[in-house]
C-alpha atoms as a PDB file:
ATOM      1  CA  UNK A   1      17.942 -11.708 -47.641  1.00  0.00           C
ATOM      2  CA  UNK A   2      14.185 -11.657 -47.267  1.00  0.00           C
ATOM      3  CA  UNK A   3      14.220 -15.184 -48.466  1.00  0.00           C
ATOM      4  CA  UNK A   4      16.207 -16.464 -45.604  1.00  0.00           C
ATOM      5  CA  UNK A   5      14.380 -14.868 -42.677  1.00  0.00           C
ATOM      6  CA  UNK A   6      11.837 -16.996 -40.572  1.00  0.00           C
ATOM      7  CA  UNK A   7       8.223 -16.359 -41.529  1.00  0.00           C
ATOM      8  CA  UNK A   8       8.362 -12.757 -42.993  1.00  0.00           C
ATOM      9  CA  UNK A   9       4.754 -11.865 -44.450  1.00  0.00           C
ATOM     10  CA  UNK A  10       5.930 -11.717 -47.816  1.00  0.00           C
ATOM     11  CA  UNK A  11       2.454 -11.663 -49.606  1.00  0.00           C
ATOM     12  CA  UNK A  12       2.539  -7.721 -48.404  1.00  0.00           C
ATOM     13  CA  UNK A  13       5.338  -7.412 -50.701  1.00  0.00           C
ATOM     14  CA  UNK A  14       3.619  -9.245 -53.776  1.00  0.00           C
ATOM     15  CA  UNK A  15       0.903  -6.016 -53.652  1.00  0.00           C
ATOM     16  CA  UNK A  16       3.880  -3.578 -53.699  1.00  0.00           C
ATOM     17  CA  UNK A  17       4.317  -2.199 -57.424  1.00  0.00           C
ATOM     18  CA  UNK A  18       7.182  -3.680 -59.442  1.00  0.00           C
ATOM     19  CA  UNK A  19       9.661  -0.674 -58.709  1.00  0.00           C
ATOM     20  CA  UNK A  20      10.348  -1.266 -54.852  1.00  0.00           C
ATOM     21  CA  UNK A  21      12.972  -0.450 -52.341  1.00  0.00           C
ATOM     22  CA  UNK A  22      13.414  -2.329 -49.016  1.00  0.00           C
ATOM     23  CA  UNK A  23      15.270  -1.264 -46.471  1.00  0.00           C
ATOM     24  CA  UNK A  24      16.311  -3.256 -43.342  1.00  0.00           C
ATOM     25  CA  UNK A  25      15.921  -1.372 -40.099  1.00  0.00           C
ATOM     26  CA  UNK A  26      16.719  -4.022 -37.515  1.00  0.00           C
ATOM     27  CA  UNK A  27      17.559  -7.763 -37.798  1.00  0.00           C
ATOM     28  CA  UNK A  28      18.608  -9.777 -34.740  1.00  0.00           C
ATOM     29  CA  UNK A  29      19.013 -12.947 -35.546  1.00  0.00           C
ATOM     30  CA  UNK A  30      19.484 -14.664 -31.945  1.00  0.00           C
ATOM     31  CA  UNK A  31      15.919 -13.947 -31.293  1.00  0.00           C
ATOM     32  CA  UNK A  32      14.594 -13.466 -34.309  1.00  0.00           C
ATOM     33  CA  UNK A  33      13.325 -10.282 -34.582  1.00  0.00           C
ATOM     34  CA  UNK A  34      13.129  -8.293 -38.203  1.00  0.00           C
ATOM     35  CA  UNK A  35      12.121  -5.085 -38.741  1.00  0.00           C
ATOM     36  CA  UNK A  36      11.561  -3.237 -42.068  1.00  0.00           C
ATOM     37  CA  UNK A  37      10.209  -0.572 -44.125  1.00  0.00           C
ATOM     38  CA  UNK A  38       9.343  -1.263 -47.583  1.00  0.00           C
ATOM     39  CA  UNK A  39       8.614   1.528 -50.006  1.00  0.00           C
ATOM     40  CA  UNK A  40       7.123   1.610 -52.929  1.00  0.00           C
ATOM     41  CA  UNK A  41       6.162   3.601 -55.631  1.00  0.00           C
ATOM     42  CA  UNK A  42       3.935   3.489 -59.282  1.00  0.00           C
ATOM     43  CA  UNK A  43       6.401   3.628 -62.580  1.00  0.00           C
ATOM     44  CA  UNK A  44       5.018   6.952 -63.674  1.00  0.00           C
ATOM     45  CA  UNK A  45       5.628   8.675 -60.174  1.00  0.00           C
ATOM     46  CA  UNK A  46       9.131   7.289 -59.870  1.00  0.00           C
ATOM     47  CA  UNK A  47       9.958   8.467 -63.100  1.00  0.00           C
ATOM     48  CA  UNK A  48       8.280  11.914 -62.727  1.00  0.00           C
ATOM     49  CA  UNK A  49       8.548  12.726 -58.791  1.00  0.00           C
ATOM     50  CA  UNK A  50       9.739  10.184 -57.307  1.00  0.00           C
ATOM     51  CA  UNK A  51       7.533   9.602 -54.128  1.00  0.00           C
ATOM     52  CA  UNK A  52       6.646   6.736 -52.642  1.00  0.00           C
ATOM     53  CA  UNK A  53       3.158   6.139 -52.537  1.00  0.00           C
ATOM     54  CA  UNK A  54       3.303   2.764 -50.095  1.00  0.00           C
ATOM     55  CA  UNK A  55       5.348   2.867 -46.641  1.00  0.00           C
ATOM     56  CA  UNK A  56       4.352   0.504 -43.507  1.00  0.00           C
ATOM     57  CA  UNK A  57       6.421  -1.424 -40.795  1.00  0.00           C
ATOM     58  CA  UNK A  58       6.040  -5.407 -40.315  1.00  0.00           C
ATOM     59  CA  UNK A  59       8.028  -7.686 -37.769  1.00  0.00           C
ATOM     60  CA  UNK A  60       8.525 -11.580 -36.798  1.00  0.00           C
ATOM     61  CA  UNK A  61       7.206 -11.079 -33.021  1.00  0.00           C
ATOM     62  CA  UNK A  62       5.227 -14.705 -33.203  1.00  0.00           C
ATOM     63  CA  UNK A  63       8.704 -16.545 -33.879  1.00  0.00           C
ATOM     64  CA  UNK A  64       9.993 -14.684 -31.128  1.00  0.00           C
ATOM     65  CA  UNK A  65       7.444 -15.787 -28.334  1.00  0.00           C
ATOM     66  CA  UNK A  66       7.620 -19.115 -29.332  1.00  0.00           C
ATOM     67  CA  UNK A  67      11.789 -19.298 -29.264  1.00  0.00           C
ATOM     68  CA  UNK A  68      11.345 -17.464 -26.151  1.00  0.00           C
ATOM     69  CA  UNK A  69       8.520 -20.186 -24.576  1.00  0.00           C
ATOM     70  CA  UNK A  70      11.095 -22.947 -25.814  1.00  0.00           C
ATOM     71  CA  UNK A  71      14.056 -21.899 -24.460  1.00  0.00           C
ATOM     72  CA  UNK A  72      12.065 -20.652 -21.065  1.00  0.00           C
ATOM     73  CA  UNK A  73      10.689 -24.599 -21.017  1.00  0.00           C
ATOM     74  CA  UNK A  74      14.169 -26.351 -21.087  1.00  0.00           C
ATOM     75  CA  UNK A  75      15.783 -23.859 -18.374  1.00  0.00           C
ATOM     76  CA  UNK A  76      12.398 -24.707 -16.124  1.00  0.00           C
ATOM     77  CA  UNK A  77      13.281 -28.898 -17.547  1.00  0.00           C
ATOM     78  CA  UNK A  78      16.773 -28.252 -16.084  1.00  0.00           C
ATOM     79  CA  UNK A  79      16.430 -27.051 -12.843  1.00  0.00           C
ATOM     80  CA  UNK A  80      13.633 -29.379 -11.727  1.00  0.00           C
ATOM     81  CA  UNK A  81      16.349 -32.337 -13.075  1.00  0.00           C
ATOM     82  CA  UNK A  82      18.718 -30.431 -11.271  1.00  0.00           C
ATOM     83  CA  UNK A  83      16.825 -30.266  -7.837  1.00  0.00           C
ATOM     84  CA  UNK A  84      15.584 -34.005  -8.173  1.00  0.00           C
ATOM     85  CA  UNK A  85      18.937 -35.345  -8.664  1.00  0.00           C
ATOM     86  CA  UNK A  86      20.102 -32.846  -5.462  1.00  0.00           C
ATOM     87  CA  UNK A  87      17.344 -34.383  -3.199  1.00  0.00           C
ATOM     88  CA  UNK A  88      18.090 -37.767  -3.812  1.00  0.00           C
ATOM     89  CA  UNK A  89      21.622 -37.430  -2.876  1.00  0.00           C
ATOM     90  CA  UNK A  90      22.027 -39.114   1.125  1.00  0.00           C
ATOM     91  CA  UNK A  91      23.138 -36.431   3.347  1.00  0.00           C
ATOM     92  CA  UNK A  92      24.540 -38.898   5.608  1.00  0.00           C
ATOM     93  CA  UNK A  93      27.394 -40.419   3.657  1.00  0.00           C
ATOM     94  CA  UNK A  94      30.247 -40.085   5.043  1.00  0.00           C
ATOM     95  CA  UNK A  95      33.281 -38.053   4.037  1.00  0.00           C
ATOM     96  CA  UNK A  96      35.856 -40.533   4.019  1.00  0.00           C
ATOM     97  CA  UNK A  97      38.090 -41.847   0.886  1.00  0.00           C
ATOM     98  CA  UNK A  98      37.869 -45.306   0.469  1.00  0.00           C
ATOM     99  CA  UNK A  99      40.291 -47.417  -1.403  1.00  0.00           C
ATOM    100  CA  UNK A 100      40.779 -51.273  -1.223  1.00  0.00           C
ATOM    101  CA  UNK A 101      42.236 -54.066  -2.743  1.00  0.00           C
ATOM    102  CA  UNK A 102      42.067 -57.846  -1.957  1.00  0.00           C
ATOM    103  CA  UNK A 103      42.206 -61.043  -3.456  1.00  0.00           C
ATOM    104  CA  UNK A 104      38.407 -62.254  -2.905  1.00  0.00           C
ATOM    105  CA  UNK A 105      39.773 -65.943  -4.126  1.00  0.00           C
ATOM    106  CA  UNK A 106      41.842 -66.392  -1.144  1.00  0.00           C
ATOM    107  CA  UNK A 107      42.051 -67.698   2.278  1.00  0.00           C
ATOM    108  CA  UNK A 108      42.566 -64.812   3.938  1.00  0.00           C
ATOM    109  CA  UNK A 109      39.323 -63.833   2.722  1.00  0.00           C
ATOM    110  CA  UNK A 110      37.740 -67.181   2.495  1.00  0.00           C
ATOM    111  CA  UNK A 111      34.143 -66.339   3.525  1.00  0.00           C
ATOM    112  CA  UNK A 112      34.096 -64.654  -0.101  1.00  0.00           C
ATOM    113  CA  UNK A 113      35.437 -67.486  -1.858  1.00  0.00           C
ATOM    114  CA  UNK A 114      31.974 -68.392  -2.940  1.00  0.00           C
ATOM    115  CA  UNK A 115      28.730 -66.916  -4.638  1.00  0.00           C
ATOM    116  CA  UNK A 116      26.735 -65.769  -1.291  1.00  0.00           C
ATOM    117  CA  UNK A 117      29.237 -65.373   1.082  1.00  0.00           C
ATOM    118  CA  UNK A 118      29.912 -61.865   2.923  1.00  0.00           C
ATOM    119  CA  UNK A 119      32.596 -60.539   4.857  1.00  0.00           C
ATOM    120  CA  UNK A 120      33.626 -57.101   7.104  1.00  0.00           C
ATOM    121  CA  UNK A 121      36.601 -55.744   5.928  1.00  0.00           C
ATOM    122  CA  UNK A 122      37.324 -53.725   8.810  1.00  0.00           C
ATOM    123  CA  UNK A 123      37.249 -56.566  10.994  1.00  0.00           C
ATOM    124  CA  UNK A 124      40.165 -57.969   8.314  1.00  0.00           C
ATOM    125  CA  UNK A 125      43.724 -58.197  10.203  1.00  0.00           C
ATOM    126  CA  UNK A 126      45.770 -56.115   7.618  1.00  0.00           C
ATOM    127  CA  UNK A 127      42.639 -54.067   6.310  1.00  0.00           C
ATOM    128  CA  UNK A 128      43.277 -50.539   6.919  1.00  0.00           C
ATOM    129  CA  UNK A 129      39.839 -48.649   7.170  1.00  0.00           C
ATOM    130  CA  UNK A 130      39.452 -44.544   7.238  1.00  0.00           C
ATOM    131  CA  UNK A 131      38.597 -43.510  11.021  1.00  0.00           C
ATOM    132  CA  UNK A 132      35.571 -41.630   9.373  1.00  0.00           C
ATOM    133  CA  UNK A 133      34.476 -45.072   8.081  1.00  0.00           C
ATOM    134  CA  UNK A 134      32.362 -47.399  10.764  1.00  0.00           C
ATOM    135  CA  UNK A 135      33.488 -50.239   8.164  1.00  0.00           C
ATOM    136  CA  UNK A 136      33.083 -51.874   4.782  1.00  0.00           C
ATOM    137  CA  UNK A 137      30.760 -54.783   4.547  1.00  0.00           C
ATOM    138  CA  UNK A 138      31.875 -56.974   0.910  1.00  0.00           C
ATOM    139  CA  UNK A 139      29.042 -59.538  -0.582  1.00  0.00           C
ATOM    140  CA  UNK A 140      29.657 -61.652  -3.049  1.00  0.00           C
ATOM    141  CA  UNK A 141      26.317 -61.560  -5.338  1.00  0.00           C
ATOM    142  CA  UNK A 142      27.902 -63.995  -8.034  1.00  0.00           C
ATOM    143  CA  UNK A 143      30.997 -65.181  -8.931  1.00  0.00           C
ATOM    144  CA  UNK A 144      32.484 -62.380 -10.952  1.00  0.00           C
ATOM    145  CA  UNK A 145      29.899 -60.065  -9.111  1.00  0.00           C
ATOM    146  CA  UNK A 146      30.413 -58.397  -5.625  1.00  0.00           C
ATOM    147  CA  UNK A 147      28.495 -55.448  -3.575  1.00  0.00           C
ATOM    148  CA  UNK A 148      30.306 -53.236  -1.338  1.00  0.00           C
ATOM    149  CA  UNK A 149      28.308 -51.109   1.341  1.00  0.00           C
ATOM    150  CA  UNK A 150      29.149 -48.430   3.969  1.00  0.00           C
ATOM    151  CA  UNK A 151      28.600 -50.143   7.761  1.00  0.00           C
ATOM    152  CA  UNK A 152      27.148 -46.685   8.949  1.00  0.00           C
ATOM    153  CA  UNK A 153      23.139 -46.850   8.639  1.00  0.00           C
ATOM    154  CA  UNK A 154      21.752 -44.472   5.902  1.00  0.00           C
ATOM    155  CA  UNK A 155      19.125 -43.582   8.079  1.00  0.00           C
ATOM    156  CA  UNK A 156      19.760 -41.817  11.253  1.00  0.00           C
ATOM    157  CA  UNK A 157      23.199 -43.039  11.742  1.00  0.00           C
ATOM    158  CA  UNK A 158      23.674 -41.162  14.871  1.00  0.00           C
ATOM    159  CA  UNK A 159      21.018 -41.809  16.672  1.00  0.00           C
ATOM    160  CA  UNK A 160      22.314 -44.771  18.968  1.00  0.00           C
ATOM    161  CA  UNK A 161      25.683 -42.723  19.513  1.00  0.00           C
ATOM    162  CA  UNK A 162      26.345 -42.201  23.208  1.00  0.00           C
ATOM    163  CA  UNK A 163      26.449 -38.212  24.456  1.00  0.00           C
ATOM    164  CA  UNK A 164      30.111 -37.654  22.508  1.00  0.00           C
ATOM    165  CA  UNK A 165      28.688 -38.719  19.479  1.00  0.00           C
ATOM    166  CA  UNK A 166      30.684 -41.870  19.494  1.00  0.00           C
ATOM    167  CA  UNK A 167      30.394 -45.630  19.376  1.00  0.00           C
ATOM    168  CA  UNK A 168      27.773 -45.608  17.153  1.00  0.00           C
ATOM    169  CA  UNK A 169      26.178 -48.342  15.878  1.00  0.00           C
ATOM    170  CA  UNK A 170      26.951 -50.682  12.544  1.00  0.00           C
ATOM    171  CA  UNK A 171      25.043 -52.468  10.250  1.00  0.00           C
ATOM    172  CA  UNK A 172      24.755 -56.477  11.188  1.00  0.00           C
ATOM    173  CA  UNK A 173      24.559 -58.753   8.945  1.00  0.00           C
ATOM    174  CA  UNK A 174      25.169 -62.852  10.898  1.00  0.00           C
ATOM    175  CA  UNK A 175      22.136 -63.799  11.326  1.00  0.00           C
ATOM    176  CA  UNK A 176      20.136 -61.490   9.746  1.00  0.00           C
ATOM    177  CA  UNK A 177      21.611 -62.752   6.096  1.00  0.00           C
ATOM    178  CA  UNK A 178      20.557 -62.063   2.996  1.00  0.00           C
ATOM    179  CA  UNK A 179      19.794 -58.561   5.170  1.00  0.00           C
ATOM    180  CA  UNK A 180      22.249 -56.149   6.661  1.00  0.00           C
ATOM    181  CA  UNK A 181      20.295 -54.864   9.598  1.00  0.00           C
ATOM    182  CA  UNK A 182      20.586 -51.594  12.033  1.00  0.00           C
ATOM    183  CA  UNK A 183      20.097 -52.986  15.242  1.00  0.00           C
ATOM    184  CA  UNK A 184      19.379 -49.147  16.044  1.00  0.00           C
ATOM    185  CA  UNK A 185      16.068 -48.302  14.279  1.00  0.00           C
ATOM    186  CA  UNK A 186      15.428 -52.284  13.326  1.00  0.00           C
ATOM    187  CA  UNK A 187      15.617 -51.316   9.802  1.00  0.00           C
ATOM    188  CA  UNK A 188      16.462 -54.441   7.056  1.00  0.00           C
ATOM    189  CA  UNK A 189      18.410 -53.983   4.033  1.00  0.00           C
ATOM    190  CA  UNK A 190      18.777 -56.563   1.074  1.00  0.00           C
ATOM    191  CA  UNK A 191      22.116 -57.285   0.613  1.00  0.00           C
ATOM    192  CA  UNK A 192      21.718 -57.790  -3.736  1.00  0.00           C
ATOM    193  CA  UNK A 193      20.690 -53.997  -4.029  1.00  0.00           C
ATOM    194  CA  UNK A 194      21.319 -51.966  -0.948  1.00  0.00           C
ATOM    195  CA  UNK A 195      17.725 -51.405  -0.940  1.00  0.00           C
ATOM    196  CA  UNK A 196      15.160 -50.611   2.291  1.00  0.00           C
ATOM    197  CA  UNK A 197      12.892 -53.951   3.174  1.00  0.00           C
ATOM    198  CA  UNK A 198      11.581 -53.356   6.215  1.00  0.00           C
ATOM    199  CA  UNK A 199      11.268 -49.993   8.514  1.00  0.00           C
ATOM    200  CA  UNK A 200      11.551 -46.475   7.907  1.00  0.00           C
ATOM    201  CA  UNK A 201      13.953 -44.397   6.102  1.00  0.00           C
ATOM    202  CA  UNK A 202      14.124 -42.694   2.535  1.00  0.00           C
ATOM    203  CA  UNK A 203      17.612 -43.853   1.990  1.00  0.00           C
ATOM    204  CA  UNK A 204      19.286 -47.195   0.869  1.00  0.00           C
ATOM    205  CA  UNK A 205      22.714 -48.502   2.040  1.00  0.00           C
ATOM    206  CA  UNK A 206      25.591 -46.172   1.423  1.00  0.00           C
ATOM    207  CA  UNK A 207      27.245 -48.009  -1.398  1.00  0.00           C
ATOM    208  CA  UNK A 208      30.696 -48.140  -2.750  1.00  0.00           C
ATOM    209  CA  UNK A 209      32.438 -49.444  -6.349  1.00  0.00           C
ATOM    210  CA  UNK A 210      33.224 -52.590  -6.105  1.00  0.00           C
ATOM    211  CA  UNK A 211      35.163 -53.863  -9.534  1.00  0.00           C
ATOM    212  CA  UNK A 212      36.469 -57.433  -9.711  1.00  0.00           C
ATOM    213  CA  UNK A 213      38.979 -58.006 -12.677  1.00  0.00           C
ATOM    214  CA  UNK A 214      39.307 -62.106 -12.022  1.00  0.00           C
ATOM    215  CA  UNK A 215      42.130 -61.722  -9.887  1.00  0.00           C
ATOM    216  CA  UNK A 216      41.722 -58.770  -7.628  1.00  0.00           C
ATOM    217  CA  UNK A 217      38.680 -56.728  -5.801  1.00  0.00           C
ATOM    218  CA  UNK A 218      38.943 -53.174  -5.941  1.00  0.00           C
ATOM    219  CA  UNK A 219      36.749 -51.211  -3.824  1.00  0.00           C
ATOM    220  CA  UNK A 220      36.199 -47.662  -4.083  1.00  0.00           C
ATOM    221  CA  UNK A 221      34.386 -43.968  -3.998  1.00  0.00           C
END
């Protein structure tokens, strides 16, 4: 048993005489503590009186404190993962379920029918987009590629909304291309990556799945 504990002292035991009795007091193997009072005695005594002539106490504390630094490091590595990940996550997306299909190769949706080309599904005859949606904006990036992005700005989104916190503003593209702009705050995103070019904000575009299985575009959250 002795053998199989972590780091027991057992050069104490190698000074113990030959006739020796160990006995196990505690042993708690999920945080490795051990315990244990070895007794000892000369071969004249235990054959005449049998008292022990060596006694004492030793435990595994070191192996302890460093199990109990480990584990105390990986909770601490969790929880600051945790909390990044958390604060990253844009506040302002929208709770809406989105769920599309369409046929990017046709001529109902013709300004997608090549690499480049961009197109507002909500402005689609046919295109049925959630009320909690300001609209869907679908790029093209390559020809088996495509981005799909949220028309509501990232960055204060409601801040060009008249009193009843309606007709709020959308993200532009037209002339602005390869940028989707918010006309609001002047704020440019690239259209390849959703990401912030030019003005302030800690968000990028709002951005939805956008699969393409060479026939049909499925765009989703």
């Amino acid at each position: 048993l002795l053998s199989r504990l972590p780091k027991i002292q057992l050069s104490h035991i190698n000074m113990l005489p030959a006739k020796s009795n160990i006995t196990i007091n505690r042993w708690h193997p999920g945080i490795f503590i051990f315990t244990a009072k070895v007794t000892g005695c000369i071969e004249s005594s235990c054959m005449q009186n049998k008292k022990p002539v060596n006694s004492f106490k030793f435990s595994n504390y070191r192996s302890m404190i460093k199990y109990t630094k480990g584990l105390l490091f990986i909770l601490l590595l969790i929880v600051g993962l945790f909390a990044c990940n958390k604060s990253n996550v844009n506040p302002n997306i929208p709770h809406v379920v989105i769920n599309l299909t369409l046929d990017p190769n046709s001529t109902i949706f013709q300004e997608l029918n090549t690499v480049g080309g961009w197109l507002y599904l909500d402005e689609v005859p046919g295109m049925v987009i959630p009320s909690a949606s300001r609209g869907v904006i679908v790029y093209r990036q390559e020809l088996n590629e495509f981005k799909a992005y949220e028309r509501q700005p990232p960055n204060d989104p409601f801040k060009c909304c008249d009193n009843q916190g309606r007709n709020c503003g959308k993200l532009v593209v037209g002339e602005y291309y390869p940028f989707a702009m918010d006309t609001c705050t002047n704020n440019l995103y690239l259209m390849n990556d959703g990401s912030l070019f030019q003005g302030e904000g800690r968000y990028p575009l709002i951005e939805y799945y956008a699969v393409y299985d060479g026939n049909l575009l499925h765009v989703y959250n």
